[in-house]
Structure formats: C-alpha cells, structure tokens
N, C-alpha and C. Protein backbone atom coordinates (compact mmCIF):
# COMPACT_ATOMS: atom_id res chain seq x y z
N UNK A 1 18.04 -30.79 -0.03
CA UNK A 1 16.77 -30.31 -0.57
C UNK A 1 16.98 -28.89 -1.09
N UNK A 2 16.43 -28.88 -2.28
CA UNK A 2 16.70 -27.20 -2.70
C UNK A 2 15.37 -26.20 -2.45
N UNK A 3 15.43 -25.00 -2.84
CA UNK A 3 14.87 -23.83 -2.69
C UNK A 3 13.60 -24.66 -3.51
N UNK A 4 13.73 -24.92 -4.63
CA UNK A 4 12.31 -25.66 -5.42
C UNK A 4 11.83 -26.70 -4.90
N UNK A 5 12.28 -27.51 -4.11
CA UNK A 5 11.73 -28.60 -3.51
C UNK A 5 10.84 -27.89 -2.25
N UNK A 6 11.72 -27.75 -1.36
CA UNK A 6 10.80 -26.84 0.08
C UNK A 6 9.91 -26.18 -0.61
N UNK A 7 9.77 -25.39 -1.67
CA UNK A 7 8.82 -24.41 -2.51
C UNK A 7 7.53 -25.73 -2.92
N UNK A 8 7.95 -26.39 -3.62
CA UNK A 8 6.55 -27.33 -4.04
C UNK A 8 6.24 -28.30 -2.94
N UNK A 9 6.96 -28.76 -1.67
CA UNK A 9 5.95 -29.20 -0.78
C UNK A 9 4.97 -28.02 -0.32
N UNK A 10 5.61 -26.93 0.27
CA UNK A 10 4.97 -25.71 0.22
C UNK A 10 3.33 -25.93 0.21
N UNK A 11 4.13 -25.35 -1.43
CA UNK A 11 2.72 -25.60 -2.32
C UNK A 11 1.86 -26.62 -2.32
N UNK A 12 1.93 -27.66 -2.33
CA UNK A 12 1.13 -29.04 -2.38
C UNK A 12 0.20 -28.88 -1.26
N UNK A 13 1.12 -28.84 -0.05
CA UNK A 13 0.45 -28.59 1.39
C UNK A 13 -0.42 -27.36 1.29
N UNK A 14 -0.16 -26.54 0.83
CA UNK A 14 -1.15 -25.03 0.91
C UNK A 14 -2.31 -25.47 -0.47
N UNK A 15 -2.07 -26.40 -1.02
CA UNK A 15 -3.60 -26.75 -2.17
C UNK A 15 -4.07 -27.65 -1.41
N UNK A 16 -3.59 -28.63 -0.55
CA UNK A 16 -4.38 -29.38 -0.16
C UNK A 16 -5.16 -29.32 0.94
N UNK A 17 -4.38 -28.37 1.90
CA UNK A 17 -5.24 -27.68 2.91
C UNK A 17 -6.75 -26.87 2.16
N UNK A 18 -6.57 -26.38 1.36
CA UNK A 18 -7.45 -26.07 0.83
C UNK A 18 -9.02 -26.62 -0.16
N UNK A 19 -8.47 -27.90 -0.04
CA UNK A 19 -9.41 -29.13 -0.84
C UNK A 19 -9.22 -29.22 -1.96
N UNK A 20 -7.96 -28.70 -2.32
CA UNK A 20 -7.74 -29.32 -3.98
C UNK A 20 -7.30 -30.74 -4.11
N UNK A 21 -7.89 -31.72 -4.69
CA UNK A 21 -7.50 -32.97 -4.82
C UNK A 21 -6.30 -32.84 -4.84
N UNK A 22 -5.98 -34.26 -4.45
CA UNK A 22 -3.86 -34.77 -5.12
C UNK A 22 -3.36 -34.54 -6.20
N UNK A 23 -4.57 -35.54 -6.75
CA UNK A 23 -4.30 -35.27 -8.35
C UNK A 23 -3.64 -33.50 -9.15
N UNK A 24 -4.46 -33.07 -9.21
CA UNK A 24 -4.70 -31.38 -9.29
C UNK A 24 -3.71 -30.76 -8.46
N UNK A 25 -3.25 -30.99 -7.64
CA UNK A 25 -1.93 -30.29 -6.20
C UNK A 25 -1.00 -30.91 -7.68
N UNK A 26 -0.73 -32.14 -7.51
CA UNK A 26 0.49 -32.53 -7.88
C UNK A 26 0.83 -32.13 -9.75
N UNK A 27 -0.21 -31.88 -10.50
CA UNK A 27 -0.83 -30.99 -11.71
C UNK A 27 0.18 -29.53 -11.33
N UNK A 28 -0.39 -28.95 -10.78
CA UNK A 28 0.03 -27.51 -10.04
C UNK A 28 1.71 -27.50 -10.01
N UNK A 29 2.28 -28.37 -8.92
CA UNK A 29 3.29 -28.00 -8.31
C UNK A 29 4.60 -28.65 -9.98
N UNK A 30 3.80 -29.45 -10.59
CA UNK A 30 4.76 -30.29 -11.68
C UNK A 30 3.94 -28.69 -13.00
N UNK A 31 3.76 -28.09 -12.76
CA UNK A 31 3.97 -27.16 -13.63
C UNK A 31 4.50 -26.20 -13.42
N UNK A 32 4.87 -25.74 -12.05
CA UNK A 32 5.51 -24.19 -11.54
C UNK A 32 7.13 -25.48 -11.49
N UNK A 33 6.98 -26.54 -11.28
CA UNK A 33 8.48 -26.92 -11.09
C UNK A 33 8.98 -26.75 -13.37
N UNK A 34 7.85 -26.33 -14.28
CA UNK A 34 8.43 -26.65 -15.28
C UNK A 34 8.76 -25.52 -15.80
N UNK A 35 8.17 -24.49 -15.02
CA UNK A 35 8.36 -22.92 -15.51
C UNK A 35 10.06 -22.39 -14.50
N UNK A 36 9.86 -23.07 -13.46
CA UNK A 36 11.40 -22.79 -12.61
C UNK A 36 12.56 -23.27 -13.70
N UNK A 37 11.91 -24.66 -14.36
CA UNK A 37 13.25 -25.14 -14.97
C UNK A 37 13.64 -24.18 -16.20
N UNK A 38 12.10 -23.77 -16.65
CA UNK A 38 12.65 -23.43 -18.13
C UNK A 38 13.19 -21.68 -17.81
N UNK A 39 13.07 -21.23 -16.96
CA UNK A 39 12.90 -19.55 -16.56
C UNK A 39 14.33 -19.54 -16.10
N UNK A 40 14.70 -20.10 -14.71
CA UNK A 40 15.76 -20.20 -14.12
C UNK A 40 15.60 -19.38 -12.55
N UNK A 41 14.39 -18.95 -12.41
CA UNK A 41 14.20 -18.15 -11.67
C UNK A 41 14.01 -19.09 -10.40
N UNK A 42 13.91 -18.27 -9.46
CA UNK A 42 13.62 -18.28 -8.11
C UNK A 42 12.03 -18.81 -7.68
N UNK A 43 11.85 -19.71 -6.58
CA UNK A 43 10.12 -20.20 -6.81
C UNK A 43 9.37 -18.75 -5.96
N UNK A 44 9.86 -18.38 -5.63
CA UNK A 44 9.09 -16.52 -4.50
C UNK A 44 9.20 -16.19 -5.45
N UNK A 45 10.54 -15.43 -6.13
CA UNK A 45 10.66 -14.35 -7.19
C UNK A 45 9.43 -14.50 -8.38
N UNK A 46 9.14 -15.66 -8.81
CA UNK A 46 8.45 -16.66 -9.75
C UNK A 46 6.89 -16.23 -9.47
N UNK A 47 6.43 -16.44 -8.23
CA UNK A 47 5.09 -17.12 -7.88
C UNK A 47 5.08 -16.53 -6.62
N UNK A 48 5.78 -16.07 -5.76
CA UNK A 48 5.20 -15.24 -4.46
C UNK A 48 5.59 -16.45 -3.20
N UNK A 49 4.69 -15.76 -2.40
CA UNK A 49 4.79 -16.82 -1.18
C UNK A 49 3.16 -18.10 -1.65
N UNK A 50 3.63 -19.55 -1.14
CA UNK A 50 3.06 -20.41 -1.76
C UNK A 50 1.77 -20.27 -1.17
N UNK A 51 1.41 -19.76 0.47
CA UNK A 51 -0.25 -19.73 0.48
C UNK A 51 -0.95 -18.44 -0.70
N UNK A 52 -0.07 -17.33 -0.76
CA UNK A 52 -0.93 -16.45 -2.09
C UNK A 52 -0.92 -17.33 -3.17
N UNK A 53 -0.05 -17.59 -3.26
CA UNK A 53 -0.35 -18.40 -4.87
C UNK A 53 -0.87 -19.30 -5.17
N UNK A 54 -1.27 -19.96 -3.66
CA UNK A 54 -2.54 -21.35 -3.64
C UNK A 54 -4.16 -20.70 -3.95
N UNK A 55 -4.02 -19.32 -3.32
CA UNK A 55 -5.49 -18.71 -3.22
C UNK A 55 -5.43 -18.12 -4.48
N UNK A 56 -4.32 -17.03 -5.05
CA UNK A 56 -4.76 -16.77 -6.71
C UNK A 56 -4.94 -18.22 -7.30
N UNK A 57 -4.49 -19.49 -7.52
CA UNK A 57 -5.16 -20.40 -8.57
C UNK A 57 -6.51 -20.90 -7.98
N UNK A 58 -6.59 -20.77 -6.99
CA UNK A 58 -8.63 -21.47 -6.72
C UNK A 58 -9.12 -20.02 -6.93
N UNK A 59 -8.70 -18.32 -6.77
CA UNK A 59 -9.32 -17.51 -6.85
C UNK A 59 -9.84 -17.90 -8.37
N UNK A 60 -8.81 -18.44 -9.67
CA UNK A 60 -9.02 -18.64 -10.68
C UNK A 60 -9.37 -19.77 -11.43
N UNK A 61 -10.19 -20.33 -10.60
CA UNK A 61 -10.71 -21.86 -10.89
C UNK A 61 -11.89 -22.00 -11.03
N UNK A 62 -12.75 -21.77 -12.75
CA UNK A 62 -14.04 -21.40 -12.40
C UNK A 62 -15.01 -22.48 -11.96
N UNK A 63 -14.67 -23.63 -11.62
CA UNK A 63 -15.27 -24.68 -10.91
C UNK A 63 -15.41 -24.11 -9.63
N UNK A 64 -14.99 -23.12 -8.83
CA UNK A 64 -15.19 -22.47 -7.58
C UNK A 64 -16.47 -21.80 -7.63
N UNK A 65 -16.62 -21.19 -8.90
CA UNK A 65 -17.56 -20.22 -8.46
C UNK A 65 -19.19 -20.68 -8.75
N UNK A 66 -19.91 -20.18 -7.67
CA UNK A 66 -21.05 -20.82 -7.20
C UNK A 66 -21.92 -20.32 -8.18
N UNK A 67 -22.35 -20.52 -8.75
CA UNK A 67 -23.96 -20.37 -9.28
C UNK A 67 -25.41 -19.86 -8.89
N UNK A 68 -24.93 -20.39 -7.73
CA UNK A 68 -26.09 -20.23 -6.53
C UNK A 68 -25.80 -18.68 -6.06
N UNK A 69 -24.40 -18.15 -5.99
CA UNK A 69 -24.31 -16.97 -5.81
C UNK A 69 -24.58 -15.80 -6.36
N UNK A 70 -25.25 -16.12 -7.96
CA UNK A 70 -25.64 -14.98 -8.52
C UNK A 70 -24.74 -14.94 -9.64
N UNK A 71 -24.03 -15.98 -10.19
CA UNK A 71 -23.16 -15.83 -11.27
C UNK A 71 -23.20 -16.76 -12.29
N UNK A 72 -22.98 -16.48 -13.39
CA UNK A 72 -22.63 -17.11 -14.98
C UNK A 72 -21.09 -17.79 -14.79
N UNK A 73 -21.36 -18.86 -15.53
CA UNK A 73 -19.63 -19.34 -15.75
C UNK A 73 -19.59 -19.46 -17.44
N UNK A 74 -18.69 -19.57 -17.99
CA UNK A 74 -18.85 -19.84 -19.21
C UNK A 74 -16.86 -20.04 -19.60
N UNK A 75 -16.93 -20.77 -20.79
CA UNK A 75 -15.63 -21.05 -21.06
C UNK A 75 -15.66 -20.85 -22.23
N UNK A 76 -14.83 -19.99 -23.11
CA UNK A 76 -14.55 -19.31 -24.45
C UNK A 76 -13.74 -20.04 -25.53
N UNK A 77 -13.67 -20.06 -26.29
CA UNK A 77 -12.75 -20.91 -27.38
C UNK A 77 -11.83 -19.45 -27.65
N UNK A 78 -10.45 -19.46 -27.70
CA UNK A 78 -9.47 -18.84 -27.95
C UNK A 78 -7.72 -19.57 -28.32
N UNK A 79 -7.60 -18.83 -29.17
CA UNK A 79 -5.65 -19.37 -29.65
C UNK A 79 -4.95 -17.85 -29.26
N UNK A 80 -4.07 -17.91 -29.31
CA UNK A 80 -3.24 -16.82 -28.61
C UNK A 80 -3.24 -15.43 -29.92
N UNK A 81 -3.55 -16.18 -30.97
CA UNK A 81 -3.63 -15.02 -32.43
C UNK A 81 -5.16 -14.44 -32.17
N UNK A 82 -6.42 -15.12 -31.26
CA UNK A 82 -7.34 -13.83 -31.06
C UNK A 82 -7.98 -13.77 -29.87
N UNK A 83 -6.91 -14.09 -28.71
CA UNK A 83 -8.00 -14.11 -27.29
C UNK A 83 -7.91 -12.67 -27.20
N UNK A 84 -6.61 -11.56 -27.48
CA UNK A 84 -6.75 -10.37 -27.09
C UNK A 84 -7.86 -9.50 -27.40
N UNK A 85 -8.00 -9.81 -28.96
CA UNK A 85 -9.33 -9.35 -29.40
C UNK A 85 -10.67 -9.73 -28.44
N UNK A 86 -10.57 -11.29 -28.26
CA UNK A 86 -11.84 -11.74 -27.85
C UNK A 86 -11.85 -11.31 -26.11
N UNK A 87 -10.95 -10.82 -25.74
CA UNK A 87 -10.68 -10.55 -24.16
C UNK A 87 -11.52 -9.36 -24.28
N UNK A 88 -11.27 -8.53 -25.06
CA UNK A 88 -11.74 -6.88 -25.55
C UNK A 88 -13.11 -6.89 -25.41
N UNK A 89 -13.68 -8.21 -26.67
CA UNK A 89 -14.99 -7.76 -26.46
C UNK A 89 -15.91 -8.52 -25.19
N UNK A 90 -15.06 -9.70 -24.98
CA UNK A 90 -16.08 -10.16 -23.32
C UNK A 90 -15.60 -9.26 -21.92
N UNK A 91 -14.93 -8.09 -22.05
CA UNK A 91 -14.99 -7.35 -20.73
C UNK A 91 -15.71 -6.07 -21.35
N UNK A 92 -16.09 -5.92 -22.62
CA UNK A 92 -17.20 -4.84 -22.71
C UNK A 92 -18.46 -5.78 -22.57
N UNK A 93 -18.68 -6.76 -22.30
CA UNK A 93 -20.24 -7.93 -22.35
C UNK A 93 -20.26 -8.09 -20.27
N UNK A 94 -19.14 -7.45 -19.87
CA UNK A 94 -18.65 -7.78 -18.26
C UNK A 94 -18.38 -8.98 -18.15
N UNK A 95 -17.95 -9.84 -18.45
CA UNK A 95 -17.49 -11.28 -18.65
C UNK A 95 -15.86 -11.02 -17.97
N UNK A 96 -15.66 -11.05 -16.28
CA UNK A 96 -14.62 -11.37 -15.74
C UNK A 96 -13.55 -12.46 -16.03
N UNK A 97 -12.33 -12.60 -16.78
CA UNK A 97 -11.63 -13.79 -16.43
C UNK A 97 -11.30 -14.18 -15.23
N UNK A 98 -10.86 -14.93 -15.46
CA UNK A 98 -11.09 -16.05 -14.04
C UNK A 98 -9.60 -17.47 -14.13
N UNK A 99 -9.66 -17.51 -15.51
CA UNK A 99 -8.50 -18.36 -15.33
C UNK A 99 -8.18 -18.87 -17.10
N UNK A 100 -7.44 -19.32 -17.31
CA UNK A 100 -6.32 -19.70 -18.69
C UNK A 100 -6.41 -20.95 -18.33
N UNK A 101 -6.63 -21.59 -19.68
CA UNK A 101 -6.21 -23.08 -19.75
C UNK A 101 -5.51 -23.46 -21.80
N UNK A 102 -5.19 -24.16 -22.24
CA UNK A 102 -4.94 -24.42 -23.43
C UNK A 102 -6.41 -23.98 -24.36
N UNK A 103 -6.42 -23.32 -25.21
CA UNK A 103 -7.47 -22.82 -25.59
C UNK A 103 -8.90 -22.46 -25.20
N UNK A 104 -8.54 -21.95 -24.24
CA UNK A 104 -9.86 -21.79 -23.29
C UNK A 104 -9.69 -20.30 -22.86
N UNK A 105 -10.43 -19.38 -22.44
CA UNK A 105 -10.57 -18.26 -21.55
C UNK A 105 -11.84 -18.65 -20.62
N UNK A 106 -11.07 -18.60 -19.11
CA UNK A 106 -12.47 -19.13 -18.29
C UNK A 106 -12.70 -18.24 -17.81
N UNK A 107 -14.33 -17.49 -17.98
CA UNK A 107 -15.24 -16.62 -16.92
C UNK A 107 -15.93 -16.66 -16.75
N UNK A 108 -16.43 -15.42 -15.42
CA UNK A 108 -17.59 -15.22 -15.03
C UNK A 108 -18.14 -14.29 -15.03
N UNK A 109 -19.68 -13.50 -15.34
CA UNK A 109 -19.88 -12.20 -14.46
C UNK A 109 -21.00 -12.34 -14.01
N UNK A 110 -21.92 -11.47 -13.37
CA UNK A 110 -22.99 -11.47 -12.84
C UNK A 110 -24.10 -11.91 -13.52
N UNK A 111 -25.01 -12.69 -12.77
CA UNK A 111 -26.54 -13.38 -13.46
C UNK A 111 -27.45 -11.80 -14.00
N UNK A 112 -26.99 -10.56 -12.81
CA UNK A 112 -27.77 -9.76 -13.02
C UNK A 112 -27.42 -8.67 -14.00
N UNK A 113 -27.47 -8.00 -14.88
CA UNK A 113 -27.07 -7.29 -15.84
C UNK A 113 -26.43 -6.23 -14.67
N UNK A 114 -27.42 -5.65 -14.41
CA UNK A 114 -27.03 -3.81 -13.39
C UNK A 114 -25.82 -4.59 -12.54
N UNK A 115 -25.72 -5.59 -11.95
CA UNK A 115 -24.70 -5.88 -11.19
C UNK A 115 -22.98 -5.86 -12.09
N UNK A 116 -22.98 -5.92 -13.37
CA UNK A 116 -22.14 -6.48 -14.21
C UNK A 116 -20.72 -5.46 -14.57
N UNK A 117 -19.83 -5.58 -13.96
CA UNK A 117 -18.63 -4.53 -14.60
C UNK A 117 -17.77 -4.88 -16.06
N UNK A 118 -17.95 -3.75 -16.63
CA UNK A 118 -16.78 -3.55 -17.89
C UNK A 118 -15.12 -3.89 -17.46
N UNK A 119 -14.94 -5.13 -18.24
CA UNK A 119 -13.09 -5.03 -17.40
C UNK A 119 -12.24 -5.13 -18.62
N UNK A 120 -11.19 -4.33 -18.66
CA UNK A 120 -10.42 -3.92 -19.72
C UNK A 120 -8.80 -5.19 -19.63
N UNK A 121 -8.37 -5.96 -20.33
CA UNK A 121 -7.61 -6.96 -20.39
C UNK A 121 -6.42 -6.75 -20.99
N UNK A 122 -5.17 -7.20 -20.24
CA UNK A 122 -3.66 -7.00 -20.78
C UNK A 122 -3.06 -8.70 -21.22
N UNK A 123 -2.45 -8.84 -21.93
CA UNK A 123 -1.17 -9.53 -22.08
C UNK A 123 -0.25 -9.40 -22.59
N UNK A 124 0.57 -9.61 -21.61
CA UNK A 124 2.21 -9.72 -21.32
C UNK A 124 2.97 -10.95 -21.79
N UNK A 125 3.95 -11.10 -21.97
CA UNK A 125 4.95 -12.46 -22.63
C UNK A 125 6.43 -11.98 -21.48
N UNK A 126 6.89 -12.89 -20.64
CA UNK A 126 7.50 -12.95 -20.22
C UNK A 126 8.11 -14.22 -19.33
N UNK A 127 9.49 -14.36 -19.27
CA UNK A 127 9.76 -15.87 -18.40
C UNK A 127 9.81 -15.28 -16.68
N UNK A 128 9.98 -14.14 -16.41
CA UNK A 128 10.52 -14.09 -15.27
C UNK A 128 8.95 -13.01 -15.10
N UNK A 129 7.86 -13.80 -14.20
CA UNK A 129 6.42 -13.60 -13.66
C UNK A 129 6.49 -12.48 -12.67
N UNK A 130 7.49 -13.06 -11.68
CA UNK A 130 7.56 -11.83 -10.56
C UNK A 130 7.46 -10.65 -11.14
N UNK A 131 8.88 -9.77 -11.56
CA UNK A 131 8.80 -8.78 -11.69
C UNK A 131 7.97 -8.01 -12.89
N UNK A 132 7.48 -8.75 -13.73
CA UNK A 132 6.14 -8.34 -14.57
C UNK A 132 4.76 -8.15 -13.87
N UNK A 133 4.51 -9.21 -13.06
CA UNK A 133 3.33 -8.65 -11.71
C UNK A 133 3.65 -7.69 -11.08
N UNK A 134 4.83 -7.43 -10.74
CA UNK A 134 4.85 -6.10 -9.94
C UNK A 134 4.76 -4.90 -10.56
N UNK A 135 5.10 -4.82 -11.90
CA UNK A 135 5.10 -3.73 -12.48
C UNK A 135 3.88 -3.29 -13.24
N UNK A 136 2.93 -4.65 -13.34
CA UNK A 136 1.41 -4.60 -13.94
C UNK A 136 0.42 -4.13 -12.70
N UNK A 137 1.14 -4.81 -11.34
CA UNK A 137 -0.02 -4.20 -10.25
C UNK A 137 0.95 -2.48 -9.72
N UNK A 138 1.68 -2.02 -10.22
CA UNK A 138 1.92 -0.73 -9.68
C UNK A 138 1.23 0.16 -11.05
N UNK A 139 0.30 -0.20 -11.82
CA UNK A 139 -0.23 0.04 -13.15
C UNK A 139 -1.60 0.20 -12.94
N UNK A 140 -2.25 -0.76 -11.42
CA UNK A 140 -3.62 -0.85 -11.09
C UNK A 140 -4.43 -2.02 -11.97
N UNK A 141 -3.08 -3.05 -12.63
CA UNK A 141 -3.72 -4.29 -13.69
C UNK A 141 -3.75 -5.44 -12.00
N UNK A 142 -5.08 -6.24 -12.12
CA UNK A 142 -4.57 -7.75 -11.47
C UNK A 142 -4.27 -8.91 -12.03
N UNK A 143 -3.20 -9.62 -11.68
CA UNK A 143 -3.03 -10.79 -12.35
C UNK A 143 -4.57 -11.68 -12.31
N UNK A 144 -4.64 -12.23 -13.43
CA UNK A 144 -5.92 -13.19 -13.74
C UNK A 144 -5.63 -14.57 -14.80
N UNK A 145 -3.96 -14.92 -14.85
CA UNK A 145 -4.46 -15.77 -15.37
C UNK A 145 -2.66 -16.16 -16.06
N UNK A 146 -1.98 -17.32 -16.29
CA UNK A 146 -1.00 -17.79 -17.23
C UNK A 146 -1.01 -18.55 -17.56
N UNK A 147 -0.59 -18.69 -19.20
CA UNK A 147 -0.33 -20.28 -19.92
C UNK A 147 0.66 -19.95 -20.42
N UNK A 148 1.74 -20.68 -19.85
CA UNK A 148 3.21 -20.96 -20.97
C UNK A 148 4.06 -19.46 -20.36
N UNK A 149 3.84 -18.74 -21.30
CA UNK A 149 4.93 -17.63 -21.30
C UNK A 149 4.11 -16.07 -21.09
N UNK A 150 2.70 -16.47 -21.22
CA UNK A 150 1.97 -15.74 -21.45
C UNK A 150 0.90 -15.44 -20.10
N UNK A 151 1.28 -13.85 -19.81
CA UNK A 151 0.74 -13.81 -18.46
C UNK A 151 -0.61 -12.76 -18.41
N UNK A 152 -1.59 -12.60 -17.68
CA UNK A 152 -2.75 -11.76 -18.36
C UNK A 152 -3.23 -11.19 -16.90
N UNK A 153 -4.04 -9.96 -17.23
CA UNK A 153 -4.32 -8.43 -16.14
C UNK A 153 -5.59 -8.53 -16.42
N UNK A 154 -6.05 -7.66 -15.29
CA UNK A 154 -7.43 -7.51 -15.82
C UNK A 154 -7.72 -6.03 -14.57
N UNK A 155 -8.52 -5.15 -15.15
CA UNK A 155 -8.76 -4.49 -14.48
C UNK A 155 -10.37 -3.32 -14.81
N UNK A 156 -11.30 -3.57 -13.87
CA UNK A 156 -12.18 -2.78 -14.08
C UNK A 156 -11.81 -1.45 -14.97
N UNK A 157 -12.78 -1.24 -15.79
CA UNK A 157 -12.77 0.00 -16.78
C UNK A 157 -13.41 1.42 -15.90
C-alpha cells in the first residue's frame, strides 16, 4: 500500500465520518488521487493532514450553509478570463467565497447588510498546493477554494 492509498482511505473515512455521502467521499478522494498523479507530490505536502482537509471542503460546501442562520447563498457564473475581476467586485458587495466548482464561484454573506464584510480575493496557479498555502497564509490570505491548477485566498479587507 502506498503513501496515496493510506492518504485516500484517510480521507474517505474522515468525509464520511462527517456525513458526506459515498458518492461525494469517493468524488473527493478520485480527485486529490488526480492532482497527486499529475503534481507528483506528496498527499500531506499536497493537502495537509486528511481530517483538516475533510473540514476545509465541507467548510467550502455551500450546501452547508444554513439559511436559517442568517445567510444568502448564491452561485456566480465565472471562466477563469473574469472570475478575478468578478471576485473583486462580489467581496466589495461582501459576498464570501465559499467554494470553486467548473464555472461557478460559490458564496455567501450575511442576510443582514451591517453584519456583511468586504473580502479582498487572490489567485494563484500552481501544481505543488502545500507550499503556496503556506506562503499565502504567512501573507494573512485563507485558502477558499481550487479547480485544476488554480488555487484562491480570501481575506477580509
């Protein structure tokens, strides 16, 4: 068994403890096994330890977030030639990301206006995730979000 195998039971087990369907676990772990192949990297170096990285993707799953709690969800139409722009102007509207999908930007912010923060948005292009998170959170950016090669920050203004 290799380092990627023990890594995506890991993982599977830490989404499913958590109530992420099978379906969706096995979604998950057959996409970090496609970024190991194409990167070459390490699944820690990559993605961390597998319970953080189970809680950043439901942290970023806007099907999580409650409604009932006082929040907006909404999902954006974007291509990679103008989400930066469009990132710009939905964290001056306080429109939190929340998560990346194939032409999508998923967020949320508050139902209540006065409750609502300005958040200022990065993206990065890189194969090797680890050490680009580390150098975006010693910057005061949080990871919020990857598709493909393309990794994204977000940080109150």
């Amino acid at each position: 068994m290799t380092d990627d195998d023990t890594y995506a039971g890991e993982l599977e087990r830490e989404l499913r403890g958590r109530g992420v369907d099978e379906e969706r676990a096995r979604e998950v772990v057959a996409e970090v096994a496609d970024h190991l192949a194409e990167s070459g990297e390490r699944p820690r170096d990559a993605f961390g330890e597998p319970a953080r990285y189970a809680d950043a993707l439901l942290a970023a799953d806007p099907s999580d977030v409650d409604d009932d709690a006082g929040y907006e969800a909404h999902t954006f139409r974007a291509t990679a030639l103008d989400e930066v722009r469009i990132l710009s102007e939905l964290g001056a509207e306080g429109w939190e990301l929340t998560g990346v999908r194939d032409f999508g930007l998923h967020a949320r912010r508050p139902a209540e206006a006065a409750a609502r923060t300005t958040w200022e948005y990065a993206r990065r292009t890189g194969v090797r995730r680890g050490p680009l998170v580390a150098q975006m959170e010693s910057e005061g950016w949080a990871p919020c979000g990857r598709w493909l090669t393309f990794h994204y920050f977000k940080r109150p203004r």
